[in-house]
Each structure stands twice: as C-alpha cells, then as structure tokens.
C-alpha atoms as a PDB file:
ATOM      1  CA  UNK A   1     121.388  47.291  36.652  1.00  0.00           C
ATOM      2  CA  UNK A   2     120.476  45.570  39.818  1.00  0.00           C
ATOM      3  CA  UNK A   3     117.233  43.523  39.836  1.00  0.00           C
ATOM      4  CA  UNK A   4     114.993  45.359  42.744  1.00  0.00           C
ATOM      5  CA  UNK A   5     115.125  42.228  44.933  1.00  0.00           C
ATOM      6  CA  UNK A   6     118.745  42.748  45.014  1.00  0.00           C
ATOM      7  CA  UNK A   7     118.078  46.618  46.049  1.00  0.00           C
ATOM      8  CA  UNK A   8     115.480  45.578  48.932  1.00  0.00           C
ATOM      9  CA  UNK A   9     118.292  42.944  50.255  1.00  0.00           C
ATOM     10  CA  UNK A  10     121.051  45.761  50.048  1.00  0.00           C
ATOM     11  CA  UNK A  11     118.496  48.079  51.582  1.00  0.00           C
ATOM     12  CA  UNK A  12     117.516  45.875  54.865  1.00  0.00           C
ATOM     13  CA  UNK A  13     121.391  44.946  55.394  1.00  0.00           C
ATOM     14  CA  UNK A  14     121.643  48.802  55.187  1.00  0.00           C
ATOM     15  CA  UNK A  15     118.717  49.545  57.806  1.00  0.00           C
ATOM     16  CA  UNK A  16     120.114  46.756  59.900  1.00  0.00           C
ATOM     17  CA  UNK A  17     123.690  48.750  60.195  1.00  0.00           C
ATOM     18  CA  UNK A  18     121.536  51.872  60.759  1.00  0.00           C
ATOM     19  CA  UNK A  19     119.805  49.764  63.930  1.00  0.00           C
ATOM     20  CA  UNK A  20     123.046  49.049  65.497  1.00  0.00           C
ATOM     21  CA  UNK A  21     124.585  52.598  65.640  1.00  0.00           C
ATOM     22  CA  UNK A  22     121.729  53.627  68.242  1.00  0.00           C
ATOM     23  CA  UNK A  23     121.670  52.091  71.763  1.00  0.00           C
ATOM     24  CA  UNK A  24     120.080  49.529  73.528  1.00  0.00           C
ATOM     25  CA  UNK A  25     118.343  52.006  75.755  1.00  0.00           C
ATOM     26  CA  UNK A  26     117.234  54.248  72.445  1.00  0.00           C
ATOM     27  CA  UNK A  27     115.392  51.009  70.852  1.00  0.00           C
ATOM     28  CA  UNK A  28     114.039  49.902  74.479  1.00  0.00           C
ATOM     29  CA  UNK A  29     112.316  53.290  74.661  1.00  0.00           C
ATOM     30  CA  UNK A  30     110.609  52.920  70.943  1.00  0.00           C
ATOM     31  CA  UNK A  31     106.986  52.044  70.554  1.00  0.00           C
ATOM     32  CA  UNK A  32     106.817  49.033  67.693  1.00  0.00           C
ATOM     33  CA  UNK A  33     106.596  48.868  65.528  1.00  0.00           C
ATOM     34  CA  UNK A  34     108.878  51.949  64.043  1.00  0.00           C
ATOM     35  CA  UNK A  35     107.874  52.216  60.612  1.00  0.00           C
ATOM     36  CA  UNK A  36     109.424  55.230  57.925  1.00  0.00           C
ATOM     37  CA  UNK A  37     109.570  55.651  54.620  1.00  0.00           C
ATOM     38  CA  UNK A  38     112.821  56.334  52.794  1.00  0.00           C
ATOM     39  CA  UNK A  39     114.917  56.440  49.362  1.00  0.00           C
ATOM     40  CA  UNK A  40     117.530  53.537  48.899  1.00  0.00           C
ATOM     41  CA  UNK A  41     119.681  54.079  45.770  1.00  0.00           C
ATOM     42  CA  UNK A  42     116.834  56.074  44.011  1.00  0.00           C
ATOM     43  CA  UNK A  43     114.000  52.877  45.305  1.00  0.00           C
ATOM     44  CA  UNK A  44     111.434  54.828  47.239  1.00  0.00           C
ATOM     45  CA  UNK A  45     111.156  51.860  50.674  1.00  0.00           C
ATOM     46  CA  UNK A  46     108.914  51.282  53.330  1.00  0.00           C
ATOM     47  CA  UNK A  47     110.706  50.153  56.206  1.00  0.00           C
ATOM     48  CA  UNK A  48     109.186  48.250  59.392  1.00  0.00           C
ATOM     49  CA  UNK A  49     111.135  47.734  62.424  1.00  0.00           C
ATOM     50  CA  UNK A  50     109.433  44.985  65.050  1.00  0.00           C
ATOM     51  CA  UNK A  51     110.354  44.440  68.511  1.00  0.00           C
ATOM     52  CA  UNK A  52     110.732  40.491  68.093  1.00  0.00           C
ATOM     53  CA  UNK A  53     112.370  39.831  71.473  1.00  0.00           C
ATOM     54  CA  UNK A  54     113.473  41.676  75.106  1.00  0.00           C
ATOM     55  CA  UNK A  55     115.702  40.621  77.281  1.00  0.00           C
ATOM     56  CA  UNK A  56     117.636  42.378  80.280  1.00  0.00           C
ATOM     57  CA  UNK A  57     120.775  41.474  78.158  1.00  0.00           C
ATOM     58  CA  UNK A  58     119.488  42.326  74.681  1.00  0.00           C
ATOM     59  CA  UNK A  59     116.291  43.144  72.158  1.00  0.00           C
ATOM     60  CA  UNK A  60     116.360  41.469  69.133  1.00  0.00           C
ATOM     61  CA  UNK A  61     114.274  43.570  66.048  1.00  0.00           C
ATOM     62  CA  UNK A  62     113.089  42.435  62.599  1.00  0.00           C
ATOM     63  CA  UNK A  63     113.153  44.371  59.574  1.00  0.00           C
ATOM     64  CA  UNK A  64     110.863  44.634  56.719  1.00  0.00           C
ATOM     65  CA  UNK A  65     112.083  45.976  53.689  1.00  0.00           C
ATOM     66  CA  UNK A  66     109.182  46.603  50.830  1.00  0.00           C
ATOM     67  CA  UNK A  67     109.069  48.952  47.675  1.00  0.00           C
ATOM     68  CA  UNK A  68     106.986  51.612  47.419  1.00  0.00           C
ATOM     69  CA  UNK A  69     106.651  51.380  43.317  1.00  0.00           C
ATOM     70  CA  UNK A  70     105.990  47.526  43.425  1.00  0.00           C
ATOM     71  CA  UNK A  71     102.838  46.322  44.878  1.00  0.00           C
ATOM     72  CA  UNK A  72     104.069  43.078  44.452  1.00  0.00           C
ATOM     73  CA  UNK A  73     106.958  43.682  47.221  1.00  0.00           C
ATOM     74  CA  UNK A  74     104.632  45.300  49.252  1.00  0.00           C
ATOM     75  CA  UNK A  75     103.044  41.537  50.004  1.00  0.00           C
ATOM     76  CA  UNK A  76     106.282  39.823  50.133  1.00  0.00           C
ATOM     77  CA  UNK A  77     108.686  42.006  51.751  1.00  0.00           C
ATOM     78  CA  UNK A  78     112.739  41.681  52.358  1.00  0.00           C
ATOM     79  CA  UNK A  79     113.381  40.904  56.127  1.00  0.00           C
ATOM     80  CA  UNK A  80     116.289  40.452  57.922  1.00  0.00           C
ATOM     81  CA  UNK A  81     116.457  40.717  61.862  1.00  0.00           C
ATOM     82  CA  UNK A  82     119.361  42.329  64.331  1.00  0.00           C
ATOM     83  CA  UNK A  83     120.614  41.636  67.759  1.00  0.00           C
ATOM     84  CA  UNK A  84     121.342  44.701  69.901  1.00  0.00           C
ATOM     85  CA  UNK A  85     123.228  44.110  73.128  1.00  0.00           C
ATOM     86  CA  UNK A  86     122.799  46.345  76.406  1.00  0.00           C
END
C-alpha cells in the first residue's frame, strides 16, 4: 500500500498533467490562486494552483498538493510547478 507521501507526489504530477490540457489564455484569465478540493485514489486533496510567473510567451504555476485527513500534510504540502506556453 502506498505511503500517503507517495499518493500526494502521484497526485501533484497528476494535477500538473491536468494544468497543461487547458490553454494559455484559459490560465491567463484565472484569478490565483485556483484552489479545489478533490479525491486522488480514494485520498480526499486540497489542491492550490499559484500564478508564480507571466510572461507574453508563457505563465509558469505552482502546485500544492495537501491531504485533507492529515493535518500534518496540510503544513507541509507536495508542490511541484508547470510551464504553460502561449
């Protein structure tokens, strides 16, 4: 059984595929940070999605990753961070 660090790392490379299928314009046009809640592989998540960066040729985002049944992930979450290009 996978140790729930290992879930929250598979869960932000996850939310960081789910970034890149939507458009430079879509994430130009969000108001940061985007934050959802969601179920990864039965692990109730709060994800966080920061504008980090914007340039005319790109935005890069960060993404927080944190359990929703572990306090102690809540302070020290999984982040990872995504480049999308115009």
């Amino acid at each position: 059984m996978p140790t729930l660090d290992n879930v929250l790392r598979d869960a932000a490379e996850d939310a960081g595929r789910r970034v890149l299928e939507k458009t430079y314009d879509y994430w130009s046009e969000q108001e940061f940070p985007v934050c959802y809640e969601d179920m990864f592989v039965g692990v109730a998540i709060e994800v966080e999605i920061v504008l980090l960066e914007k340039k005319e040729r790109y935005l890069h985002l960060g993404i927080g990753i944190s359990s929703m049944q572990d306090s102690a992930s809540s302070r020290r979450p999984v982040c990872t961070s995504v480049i999308v290009r115009r």
